[in-house]
Protein backbone atom coordinates (compact mmCIF):
# COMPACT_ATOMS: atom_id res chain seq x y z
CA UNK A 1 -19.80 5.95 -21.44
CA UNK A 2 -23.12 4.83 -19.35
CA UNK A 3 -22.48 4.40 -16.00
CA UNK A 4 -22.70 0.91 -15.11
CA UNK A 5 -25.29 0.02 -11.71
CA UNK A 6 -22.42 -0.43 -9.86
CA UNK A 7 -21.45 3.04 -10.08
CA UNK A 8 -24.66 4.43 -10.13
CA UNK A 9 -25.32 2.89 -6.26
CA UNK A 10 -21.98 3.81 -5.59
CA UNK A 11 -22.99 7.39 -6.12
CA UNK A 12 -25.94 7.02 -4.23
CA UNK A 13 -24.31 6.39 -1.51
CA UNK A 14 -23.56 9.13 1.44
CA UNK A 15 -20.36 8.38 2.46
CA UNK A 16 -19.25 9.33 6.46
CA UNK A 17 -16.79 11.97 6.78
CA UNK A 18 -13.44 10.86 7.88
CA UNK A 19 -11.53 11.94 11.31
CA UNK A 20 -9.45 14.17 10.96
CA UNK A 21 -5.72 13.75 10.11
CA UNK A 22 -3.00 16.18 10.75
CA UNK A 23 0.86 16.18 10.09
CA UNK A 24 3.39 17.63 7.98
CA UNK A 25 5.45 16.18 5.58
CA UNK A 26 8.49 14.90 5.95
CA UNK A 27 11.73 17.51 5.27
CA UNK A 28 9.09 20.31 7.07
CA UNK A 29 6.64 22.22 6.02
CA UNK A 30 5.72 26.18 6.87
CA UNK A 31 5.66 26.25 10.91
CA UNK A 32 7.14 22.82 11.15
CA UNK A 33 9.95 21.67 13.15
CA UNK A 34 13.05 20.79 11.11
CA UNK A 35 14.63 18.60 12.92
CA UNK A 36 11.65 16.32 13.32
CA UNK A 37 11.34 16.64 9.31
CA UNK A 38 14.66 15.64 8.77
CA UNK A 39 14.24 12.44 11.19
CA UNK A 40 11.08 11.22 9.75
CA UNK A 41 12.68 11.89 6.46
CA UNK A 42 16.00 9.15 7.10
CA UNK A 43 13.47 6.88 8.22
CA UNK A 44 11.43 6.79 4.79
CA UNK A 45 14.41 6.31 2.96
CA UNK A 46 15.39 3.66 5.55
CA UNK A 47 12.36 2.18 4.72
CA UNK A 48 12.05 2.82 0.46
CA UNK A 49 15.53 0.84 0.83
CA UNK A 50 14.49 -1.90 2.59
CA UNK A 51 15.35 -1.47 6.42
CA UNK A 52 19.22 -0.63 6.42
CA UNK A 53 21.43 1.78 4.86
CA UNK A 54 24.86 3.32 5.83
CA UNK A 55 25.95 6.64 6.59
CA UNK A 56 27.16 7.74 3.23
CA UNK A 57 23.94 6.11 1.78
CA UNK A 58 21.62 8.14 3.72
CA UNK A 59 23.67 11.34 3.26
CA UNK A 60 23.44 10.75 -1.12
CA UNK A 61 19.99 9.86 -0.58
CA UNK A 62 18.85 13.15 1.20
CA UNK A 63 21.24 15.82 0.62
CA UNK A 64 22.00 16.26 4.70
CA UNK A 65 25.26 16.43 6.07
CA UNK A 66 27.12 13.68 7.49
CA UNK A 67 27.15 15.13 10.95
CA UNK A 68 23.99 16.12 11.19
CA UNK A 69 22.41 12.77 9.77
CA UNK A 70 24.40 11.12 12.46
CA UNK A 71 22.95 13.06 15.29
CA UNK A 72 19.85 12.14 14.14
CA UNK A 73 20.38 8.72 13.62
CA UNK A 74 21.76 8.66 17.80
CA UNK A 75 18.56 9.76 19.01
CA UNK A 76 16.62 7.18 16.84
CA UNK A 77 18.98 4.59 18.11
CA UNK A 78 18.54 5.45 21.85
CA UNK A 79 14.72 5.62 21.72
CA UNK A 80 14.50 2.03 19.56
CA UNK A 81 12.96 3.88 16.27
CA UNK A 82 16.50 2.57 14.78
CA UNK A 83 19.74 0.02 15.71
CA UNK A 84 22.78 -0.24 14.16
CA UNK A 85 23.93 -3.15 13.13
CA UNK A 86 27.70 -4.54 13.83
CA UNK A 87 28.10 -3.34 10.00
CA UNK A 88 27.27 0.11 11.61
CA UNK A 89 24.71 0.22 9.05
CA UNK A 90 21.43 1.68 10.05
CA UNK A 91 18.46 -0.38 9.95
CA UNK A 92 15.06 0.33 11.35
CA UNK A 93 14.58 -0.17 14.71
CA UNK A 94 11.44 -2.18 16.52
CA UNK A 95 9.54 -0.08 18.34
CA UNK A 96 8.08 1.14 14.83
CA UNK A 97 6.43 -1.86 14.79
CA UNK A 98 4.18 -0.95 17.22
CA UNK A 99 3.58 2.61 16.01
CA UNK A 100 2.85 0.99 12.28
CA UNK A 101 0.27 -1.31 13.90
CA UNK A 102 -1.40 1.71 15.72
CA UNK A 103 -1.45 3.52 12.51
CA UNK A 104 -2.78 0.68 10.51
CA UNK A 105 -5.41 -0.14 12.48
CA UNK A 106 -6.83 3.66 12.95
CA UNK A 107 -6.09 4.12 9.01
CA UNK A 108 -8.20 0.53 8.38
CA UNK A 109 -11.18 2.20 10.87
CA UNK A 110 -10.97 5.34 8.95
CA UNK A 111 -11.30 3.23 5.49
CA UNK A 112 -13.85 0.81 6.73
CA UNK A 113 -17.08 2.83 5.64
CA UNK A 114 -15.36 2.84 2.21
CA UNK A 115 -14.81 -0.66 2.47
CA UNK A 116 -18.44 -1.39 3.18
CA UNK A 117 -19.77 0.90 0.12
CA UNK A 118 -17.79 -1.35 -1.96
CA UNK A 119 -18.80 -4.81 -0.65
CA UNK A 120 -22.30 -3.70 -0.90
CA UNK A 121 -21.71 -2.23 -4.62
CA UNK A 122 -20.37 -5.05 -5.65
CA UNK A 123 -21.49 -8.00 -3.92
CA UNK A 124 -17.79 -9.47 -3.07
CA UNK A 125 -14.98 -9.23 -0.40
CA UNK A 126 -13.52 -5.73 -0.13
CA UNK A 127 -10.11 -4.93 1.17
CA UNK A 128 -7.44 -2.34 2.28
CA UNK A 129 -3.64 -2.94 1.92
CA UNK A 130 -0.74 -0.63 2.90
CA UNK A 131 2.42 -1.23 1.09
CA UNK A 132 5.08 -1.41 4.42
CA UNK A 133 8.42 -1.73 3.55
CA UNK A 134 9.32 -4.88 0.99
CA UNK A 135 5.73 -6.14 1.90
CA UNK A 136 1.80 -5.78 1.32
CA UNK A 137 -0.13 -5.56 4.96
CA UNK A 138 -3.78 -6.19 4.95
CA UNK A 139 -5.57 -3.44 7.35
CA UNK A 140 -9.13 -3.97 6.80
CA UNK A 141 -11.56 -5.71 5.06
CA UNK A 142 -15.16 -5.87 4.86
CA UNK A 143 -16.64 -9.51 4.12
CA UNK A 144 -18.77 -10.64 0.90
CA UNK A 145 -22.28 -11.12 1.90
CA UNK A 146 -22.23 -14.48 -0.22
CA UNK A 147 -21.63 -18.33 1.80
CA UNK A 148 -18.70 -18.67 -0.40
CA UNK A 149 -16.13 -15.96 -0.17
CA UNK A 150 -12.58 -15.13 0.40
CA UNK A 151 -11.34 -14.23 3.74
CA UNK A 152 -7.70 -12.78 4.13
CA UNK A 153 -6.83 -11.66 8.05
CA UNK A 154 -6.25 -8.39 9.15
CA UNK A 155 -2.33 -7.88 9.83
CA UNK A 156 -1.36 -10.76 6.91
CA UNK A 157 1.48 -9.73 5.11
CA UNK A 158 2.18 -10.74 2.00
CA UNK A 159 5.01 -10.33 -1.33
CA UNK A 160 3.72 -7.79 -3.68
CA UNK A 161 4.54 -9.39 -6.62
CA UNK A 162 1.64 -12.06 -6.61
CA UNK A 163 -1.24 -9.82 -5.75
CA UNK A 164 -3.25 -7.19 -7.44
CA UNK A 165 -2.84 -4.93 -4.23
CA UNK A 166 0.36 -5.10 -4.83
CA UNK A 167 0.90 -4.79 -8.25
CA UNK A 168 -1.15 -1.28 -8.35
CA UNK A 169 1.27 -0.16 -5.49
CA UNK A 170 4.85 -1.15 -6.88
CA UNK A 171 2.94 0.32 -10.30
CA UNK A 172 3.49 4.15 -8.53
CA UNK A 173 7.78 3.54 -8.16
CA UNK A 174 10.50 3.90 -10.55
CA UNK A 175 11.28 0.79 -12.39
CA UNK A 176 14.23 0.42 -10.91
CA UNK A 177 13.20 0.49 -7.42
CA UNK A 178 10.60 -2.28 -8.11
CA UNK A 179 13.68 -3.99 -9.58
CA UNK A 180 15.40 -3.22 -6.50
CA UNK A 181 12.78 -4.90 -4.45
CA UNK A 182 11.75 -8.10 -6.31
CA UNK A 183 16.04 -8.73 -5.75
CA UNK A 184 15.67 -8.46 -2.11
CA UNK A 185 12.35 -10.62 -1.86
CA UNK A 186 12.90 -12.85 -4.39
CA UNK A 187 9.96 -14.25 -6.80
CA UNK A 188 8.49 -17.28 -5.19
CA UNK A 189 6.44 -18.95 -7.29
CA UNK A 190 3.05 -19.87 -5.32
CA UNK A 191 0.59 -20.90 -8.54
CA UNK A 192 0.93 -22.19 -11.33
CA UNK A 193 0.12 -18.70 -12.94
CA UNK A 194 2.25 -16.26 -10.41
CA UNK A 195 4.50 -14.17 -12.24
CA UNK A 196 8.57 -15.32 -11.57
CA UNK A 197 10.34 -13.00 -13.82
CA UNK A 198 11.52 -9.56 -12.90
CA UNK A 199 11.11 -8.23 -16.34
CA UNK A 200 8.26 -9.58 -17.10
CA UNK A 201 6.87 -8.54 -13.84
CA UNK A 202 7.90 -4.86 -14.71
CA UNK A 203 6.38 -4.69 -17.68
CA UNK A 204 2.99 -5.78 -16.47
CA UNK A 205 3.31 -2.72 -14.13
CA UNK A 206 3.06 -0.29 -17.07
CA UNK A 207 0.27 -1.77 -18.03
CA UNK A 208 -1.20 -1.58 -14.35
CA UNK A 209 -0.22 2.33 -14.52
CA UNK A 210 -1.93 3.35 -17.72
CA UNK A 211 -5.48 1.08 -16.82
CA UNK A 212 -5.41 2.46 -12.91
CA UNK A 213 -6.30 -1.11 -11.61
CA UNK A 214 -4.71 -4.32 -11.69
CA UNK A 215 -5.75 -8.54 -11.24
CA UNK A 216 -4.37 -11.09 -9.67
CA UNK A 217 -5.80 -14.02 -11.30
CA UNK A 218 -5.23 -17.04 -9.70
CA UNK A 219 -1.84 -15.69 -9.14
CA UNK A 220 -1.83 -15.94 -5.35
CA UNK A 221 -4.29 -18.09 -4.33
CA UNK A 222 -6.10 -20.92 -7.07
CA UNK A 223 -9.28 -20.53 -7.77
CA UNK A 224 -9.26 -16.92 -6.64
CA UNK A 225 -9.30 -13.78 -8.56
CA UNK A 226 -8.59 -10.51 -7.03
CA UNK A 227 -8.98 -6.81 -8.78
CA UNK A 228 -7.03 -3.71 -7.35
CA UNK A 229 -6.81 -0.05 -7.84
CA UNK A 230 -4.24 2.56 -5.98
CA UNK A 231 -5.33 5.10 -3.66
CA UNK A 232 -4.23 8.27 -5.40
CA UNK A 233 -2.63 10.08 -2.40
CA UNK A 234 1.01 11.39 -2.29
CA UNK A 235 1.61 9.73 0.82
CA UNK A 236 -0.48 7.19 2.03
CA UNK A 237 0.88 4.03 -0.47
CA UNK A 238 -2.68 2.18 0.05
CA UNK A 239 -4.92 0.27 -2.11
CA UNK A 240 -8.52 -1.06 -1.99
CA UNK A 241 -9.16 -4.78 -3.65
CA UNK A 242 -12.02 -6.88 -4.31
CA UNK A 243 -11.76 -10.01 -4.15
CA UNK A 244 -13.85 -13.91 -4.29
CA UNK A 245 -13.87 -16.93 -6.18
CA UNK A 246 -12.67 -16.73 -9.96
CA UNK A 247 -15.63 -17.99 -11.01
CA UNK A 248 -17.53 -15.13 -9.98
CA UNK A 249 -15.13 -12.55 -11.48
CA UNK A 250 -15.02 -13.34 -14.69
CA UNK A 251 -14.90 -10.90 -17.61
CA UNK A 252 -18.07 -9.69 -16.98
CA UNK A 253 -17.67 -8.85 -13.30
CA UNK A 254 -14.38 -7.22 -14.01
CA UNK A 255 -15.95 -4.68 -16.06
CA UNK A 256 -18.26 -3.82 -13.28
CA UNK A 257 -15.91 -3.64 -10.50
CA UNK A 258 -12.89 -2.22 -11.84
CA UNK A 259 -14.81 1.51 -12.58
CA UNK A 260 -16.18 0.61 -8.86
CA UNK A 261 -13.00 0.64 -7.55
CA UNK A 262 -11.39 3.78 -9.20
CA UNK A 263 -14.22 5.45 -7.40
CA UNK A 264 -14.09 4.50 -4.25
CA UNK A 265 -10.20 4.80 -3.90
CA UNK A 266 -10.77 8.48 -5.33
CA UNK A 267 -13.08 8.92 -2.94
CA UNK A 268 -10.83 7.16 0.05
CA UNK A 269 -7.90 9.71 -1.52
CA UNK A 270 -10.02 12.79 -1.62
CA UNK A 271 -11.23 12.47 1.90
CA UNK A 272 -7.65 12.18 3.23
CA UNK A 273 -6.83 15.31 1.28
CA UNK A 274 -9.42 17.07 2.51
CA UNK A 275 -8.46 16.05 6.25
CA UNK A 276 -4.62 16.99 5.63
């Protein structure tokens, strides 16, 4: 297939190398520290399960033994990283809160130059969202050069289910955690055209996964369109958007910008692999 212009000055572009990331992955890796594995490890599936989960729960979910989960789960609890509720249930604690907003914001500087290949590709409003919990969290944008635009702020956090962002994210988990989630957030209708039914809403999401991008269209927002594809990285759970005023993403447009997106998130992905 000919590459469209968009891709074409995509391609021309030089893109600035990342900084560099380090870390190992959760569980520990060669030279790691398993302890610190394990801990990071509770608080992922703390957080796949929405912020709270019991003993036993935590113990089926990762394989550890009782005892030693609960050791771990003390020293979250004394440094803030988790409480337990009256329930003794664990639920994440709030001094993550201000570790996730350092993270976001160094991620969203990291992404920016990205960002800006993509407004200037395709003329419109480009974004990066982080899927954080039960929520989407905006982390950086770059603005449309046109007077009318969309504009969503930095830290906003939205429900998945009635953005394209989201869509492409909950379009990486099992069915039944999506299910899972929509339960716990429930399916507020904000348009006319947003999507209210879990079923429905799952099977748009195997659409989503076989095209690599998904819209919101008018779903969130009237009058505004949105089109999203996932960054393909095993851990980072991020996606890139473009989005402005329906009119000017029509059919047309969205053949444009949806190959213009694949690329850069590839791109995003690759240079976080090659940091890792």
């Amino acid at each position: 297939m000919p590459d469209t212009i968009v891709e074409k000055r995509l391609r021309a572009q030089q893109m600035p190398a990342l900084p560099e990331i380090s870390g190992t992955a959760p569980g520990g890796g060669p030279g790691g520290v398993q302890s610190i594995g394990r801990a990071f490890e509770l608080l992922e599936r703390l957080a796949d399960a929405g912020g709270e989960l019991g003993l036993s729960e935590l113990a089926s979910a990762t394989g550890l033994p009782l005892p030693t989960i609960h050791r771990i789960m003390r020293t979250l609890v004394a440094g803030g990283y988790v409480r337990q509720e009256a329930s003794r249930r664990y639920a994440l604690g709030p001094r993550l809160i201000r570790l996730g907003d350092s993270a976001s914001r160094m991620f969203g500087a990291r992404a920016r130059p990205f960002l800006a290949s993509l407004a200037d590709a395709t003329g419109e409003t480009a974004n990066l969202a982080l899927l954080d919990g039960d929520e989407v969290v905006y982390v950086a944008q770059v603005p449309s050069r046109h007077t009318m635009r969309t504009f969503t702020e930095v830290g906003r956090r939205v429900l998945p289910h009635s953005t394209a962002v989201g869509k492409v994210l909950l379009a990486q988990l099992p069915p039944d955690d999506v299910r899972a989630l929509l339960a716990r957030t429930g399916m507020p209708r904000l348009t006319d055209a947003t999507v209210t039914d879990p079923e429905a809403f799952v099977a748009q999401l195997a659409d989503v996964a076989q095209h690599g991008w998904a819209v919101d269209d008018g779903e969130h927002e009237d009058g505004v369109r949105c089109l999203a594809a996932v960054v393909p990285h095993p851990t980072a759970r991020a996606a890139v958007s473009v989005s402005g005023p329906a009119a000017r993403l029509g059919g047309e447009a969205r053949d444009r910008i949806a190959p213009a997106l694949t690329v850069v998130a590839g791109r995003l992905a690759a240079a976080l692999r090659d940091e890792a």
